[in-house]
Protein backbone atom coordinates (compact mmCIF):
# COMPACT_ATOMS: atom_id res chain seq x y z
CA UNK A 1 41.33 138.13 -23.34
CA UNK A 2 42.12 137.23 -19.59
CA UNK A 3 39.37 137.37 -17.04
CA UNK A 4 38.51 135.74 -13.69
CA UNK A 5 41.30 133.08 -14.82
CA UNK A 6 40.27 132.17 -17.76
CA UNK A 7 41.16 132.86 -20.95
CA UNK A 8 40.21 133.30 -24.83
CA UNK A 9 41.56 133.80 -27.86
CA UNK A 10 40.35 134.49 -31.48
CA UNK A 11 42.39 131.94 -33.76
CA UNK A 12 43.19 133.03 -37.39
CA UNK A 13 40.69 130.96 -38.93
CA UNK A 14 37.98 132.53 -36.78
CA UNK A 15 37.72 129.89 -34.04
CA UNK A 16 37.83 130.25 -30.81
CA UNK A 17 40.19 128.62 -27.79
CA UNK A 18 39.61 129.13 -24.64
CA UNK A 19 41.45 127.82 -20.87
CA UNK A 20 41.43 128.00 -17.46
CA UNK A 21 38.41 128.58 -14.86
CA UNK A 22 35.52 126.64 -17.10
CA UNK A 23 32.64 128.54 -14.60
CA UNK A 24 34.58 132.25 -15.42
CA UNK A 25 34.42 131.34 -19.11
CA UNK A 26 37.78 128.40 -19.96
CA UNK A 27 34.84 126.64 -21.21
CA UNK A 28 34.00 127.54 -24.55
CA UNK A 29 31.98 124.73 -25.96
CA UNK A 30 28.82 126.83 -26.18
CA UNK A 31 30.70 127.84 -29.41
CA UNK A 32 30.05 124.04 -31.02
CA UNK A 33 27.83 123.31 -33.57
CA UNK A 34 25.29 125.49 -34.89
CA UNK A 35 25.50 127.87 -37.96
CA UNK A 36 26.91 131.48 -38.07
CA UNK A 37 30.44 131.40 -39.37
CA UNK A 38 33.71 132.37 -38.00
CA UNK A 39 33.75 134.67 -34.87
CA UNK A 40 35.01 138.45 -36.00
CA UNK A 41 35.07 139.68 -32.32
CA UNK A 42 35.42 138.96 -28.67
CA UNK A 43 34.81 140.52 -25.82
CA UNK A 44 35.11 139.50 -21.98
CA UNK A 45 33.06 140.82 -18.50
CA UNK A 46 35.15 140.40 -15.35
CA UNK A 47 33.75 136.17 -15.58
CA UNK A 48 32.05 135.94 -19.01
CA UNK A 49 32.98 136.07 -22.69
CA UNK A 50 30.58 137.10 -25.76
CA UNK A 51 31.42 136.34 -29.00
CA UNK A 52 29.92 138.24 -32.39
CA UNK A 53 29.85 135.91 -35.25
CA UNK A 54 30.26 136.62 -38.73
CA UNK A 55 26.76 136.22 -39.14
CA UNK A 56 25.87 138.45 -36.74
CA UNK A 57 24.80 136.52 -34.27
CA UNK A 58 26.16 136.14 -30.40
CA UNK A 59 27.20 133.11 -28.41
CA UNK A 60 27.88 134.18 -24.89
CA UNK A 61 29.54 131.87 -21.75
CA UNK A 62 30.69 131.77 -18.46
CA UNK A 63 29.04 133.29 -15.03
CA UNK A 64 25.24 133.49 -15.57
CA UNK A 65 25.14 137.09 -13.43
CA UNK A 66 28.15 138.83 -15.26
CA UNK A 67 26.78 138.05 -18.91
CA UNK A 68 27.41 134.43 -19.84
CA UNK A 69 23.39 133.60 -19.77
CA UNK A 70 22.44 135.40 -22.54
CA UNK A 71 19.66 132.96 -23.51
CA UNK A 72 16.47 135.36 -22.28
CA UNK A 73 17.15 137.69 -25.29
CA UNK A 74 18.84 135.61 -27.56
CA UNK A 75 16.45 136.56 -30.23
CA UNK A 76 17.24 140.02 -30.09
CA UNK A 77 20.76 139.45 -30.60
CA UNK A 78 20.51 139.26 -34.06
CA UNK A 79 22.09 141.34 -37.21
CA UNK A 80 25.34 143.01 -34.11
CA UNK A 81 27.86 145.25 -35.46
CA UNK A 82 29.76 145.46 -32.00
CA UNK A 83 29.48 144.25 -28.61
CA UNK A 84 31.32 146.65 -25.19
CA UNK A 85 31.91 145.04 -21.93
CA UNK A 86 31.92 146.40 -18.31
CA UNK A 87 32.81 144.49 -15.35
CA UNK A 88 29.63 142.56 -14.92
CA UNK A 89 27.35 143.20 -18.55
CA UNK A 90 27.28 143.05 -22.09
CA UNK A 91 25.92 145.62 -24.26
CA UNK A 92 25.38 144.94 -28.11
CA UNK A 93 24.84 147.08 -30.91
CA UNK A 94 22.70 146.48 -33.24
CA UNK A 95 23.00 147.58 -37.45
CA UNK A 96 19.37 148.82 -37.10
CA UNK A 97 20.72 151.26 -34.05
CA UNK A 98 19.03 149.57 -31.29
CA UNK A 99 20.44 148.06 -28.11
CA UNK A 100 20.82 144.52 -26.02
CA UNK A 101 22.18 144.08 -22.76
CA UNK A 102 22.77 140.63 -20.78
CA UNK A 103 24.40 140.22 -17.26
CA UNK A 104 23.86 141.69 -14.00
CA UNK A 105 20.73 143.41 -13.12
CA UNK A 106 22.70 146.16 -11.38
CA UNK A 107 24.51 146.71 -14.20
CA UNK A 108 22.45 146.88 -17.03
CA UNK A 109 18.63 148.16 -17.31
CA UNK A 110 17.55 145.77 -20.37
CA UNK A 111 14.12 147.89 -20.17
CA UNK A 112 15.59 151.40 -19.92
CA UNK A 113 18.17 150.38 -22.63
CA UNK A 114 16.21 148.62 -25.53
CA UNK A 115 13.93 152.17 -25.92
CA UNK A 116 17.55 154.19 -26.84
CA UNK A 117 17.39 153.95 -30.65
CA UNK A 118 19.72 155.20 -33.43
CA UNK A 119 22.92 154.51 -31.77
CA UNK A 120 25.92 155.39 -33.70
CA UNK A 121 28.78 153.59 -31.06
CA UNK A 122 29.13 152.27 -27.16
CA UNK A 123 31.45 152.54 -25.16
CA UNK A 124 32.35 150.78 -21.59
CA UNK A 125 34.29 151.63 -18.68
CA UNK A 126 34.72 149.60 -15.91
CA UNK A 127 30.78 149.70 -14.52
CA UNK A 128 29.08 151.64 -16.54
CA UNK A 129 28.25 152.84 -20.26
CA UNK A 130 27.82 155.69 -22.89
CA UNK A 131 26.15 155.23 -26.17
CA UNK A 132 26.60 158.24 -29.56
CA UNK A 133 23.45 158.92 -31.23
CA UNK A 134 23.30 159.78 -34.66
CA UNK A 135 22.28 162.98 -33.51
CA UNK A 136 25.20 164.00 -31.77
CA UNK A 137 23.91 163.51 -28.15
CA UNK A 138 24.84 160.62 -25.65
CA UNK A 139 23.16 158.48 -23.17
CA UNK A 140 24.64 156.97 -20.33
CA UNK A 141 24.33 154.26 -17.63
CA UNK A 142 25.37 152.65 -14.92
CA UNK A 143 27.64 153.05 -12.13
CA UNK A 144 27.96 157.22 -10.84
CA UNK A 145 31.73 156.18 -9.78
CA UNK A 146 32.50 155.34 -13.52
CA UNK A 147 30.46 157.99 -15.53
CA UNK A 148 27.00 156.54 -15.57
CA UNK A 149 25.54 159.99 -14.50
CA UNK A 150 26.56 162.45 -17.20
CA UNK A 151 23.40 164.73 -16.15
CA UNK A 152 25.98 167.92 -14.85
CA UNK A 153 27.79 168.22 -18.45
CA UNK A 154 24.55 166.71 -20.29
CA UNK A 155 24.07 170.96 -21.56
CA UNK A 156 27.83 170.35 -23.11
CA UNK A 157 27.00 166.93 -24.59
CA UNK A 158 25.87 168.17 -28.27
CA UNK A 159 27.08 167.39 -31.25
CA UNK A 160 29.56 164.53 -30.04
CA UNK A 161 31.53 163.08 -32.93
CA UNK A 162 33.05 160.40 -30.70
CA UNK A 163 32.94 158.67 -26.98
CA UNK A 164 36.00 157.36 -25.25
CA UNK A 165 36.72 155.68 -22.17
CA UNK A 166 39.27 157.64 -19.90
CA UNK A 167 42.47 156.19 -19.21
CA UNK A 168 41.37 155.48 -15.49
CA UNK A 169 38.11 153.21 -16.96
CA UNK A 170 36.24 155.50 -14.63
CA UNK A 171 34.56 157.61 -16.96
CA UNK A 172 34.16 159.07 -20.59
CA UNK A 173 35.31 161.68 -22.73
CA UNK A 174 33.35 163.05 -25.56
CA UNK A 175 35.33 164.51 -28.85
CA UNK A 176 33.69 167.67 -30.07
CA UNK A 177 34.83 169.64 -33.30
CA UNK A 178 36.28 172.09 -30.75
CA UNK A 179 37.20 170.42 -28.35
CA UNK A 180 36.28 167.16 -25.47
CA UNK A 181 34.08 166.99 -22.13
CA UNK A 182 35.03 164.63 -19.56
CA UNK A 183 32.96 163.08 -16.83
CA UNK A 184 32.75 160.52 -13.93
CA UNK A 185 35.61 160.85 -10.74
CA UNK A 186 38.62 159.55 -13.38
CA UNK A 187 40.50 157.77 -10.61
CA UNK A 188 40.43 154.61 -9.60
CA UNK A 189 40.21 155.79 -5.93
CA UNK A 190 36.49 155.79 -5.74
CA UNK A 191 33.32 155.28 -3.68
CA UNK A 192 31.13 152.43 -4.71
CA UNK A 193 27.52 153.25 -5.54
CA UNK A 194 24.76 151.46 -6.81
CA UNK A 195 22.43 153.84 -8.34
CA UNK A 196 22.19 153.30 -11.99
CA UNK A 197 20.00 155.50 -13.63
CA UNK A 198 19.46 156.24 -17.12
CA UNK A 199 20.50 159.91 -18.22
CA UNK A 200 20.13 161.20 -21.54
C-alpha cells in the first residue's frame, strides 16, 4: 500500500515494513511488541494504515484525523474479520456483525454506525461506505458525491447478495439474483459535499 508517501507492505512471515512520510504512516513501530500474532491484512486511508492481526485485534498508525488514532475504541476492536478504508476513516467488521469506525469525524459517525448490527460485508469508496446485512438490505454513509445517500434506490435495495465499489470509487453497486443497482454520481468529476447522513 502507497499513501500520502508512505508506504507498507505485508512480509511473508506476517510482519510488517513500512517507509517514507513517518507522520502519513512510514512509521510502523506501533506494530512492536505486544501479543496478537502475524498481521493477515492491511489496509491504508489517504495518511493512515490499520492492520488486522491474526488474533483479531487492530494496530492502527499514522495521521490522528484520517484513522491512525484509533486508541478511543481500541477495546471494541476486538474479534475483526475485515477492515475497508475511505479517504479519511476506517471501518471494521466485527465476527459478531457489529461495526467500528476510527478517523475523521466527517467521515465516519462512530454513534450512528456502532447501532447497525448483523453485517454480512463493507465496502468503501473513496468518502463514503455501504455495509450487507444478513438480511439482504444495505446501509450507507458518508459522502453524497461517493454514494453515501442511497435513499432514491433504497425501494430497489432488497435482497442484495453482494456490494461493490464502482470503478470510478464514487459509488456502489449492489448484485441482485437478477440483476445490480448502482448509485452515487460514478465520475470522478464531482461536487464536494459534506452531509453525511446515515440511510438505511
Amino acid at each position: 500500500f502507497e499513501e500520502g508517501g508512505a508506504f507498507a507492505a505485508i512480509l511473508a512471515d506476517g510482519s510488517v515494513v513500512s517507509w517514507g512520510s513517518p507522520r502519513n504512516g512510514g512509521d510502523s513501530s506501533a506494530l512492536d511488541g505486544g501479543d496478537g500474532g502475524v498481521v493477515r491484512s492491511l489496509q491504508a486511508t489517504q495518511n493512515a494504515f490499520a492492520a488486522v492481526k491474526q488474533d483479531g485485534s487492530v494496530v492502527t498508525w499514522g495521521q490522528k484525523w484520517a484513522g491512525g488514532d484509533s486508541l478511543s475504541v481500541q477495546e471494541e476492536l476486538r474479534d475483526v474479520r475485515s477492515i475497508a478504508a475511505s479517504r479519511y476513516a476506517f471501518v471494521a467488521l466485527r465476527e459478531d456483525g457489529r461495526l467500528v469506525t476510527c478517523g475523521s469525524v466527517e467521515h465516519s459517525d462512530q454513534e450512528a454506525v456502532r447501532k447497525l448490527v448483523d453485517v454480512k460485508e463493507v465496502q468503501a469508496s473513496y468518502d463514503a461506505f455501504a455495509a450487507l446485512h444478513h438480511d439482504g438490505s444495505v446501509s450507507t454513509w458518508g459522502g453524497r458525491s461517493s454514494g453515501g445517500d442511497s435513499s432514491a434506490v433504497k425501494e430497489q435495495l432488497v435482497a442484495v447478495q453482494e456490494l461493490r465499489v464502482h470503478e470510478s470509487n464514487r459509488g456502489f453497486i449492489a448484485i441482485l439474483g437478477d440483476g445490480e443497482v448502482t448509485w452515487g454520481p460514478l465520475s470522478r468529476h464531482y461536487v464536494e459535499d459534506m452531509d453525511f447522513d446515515l440511510f438505511d
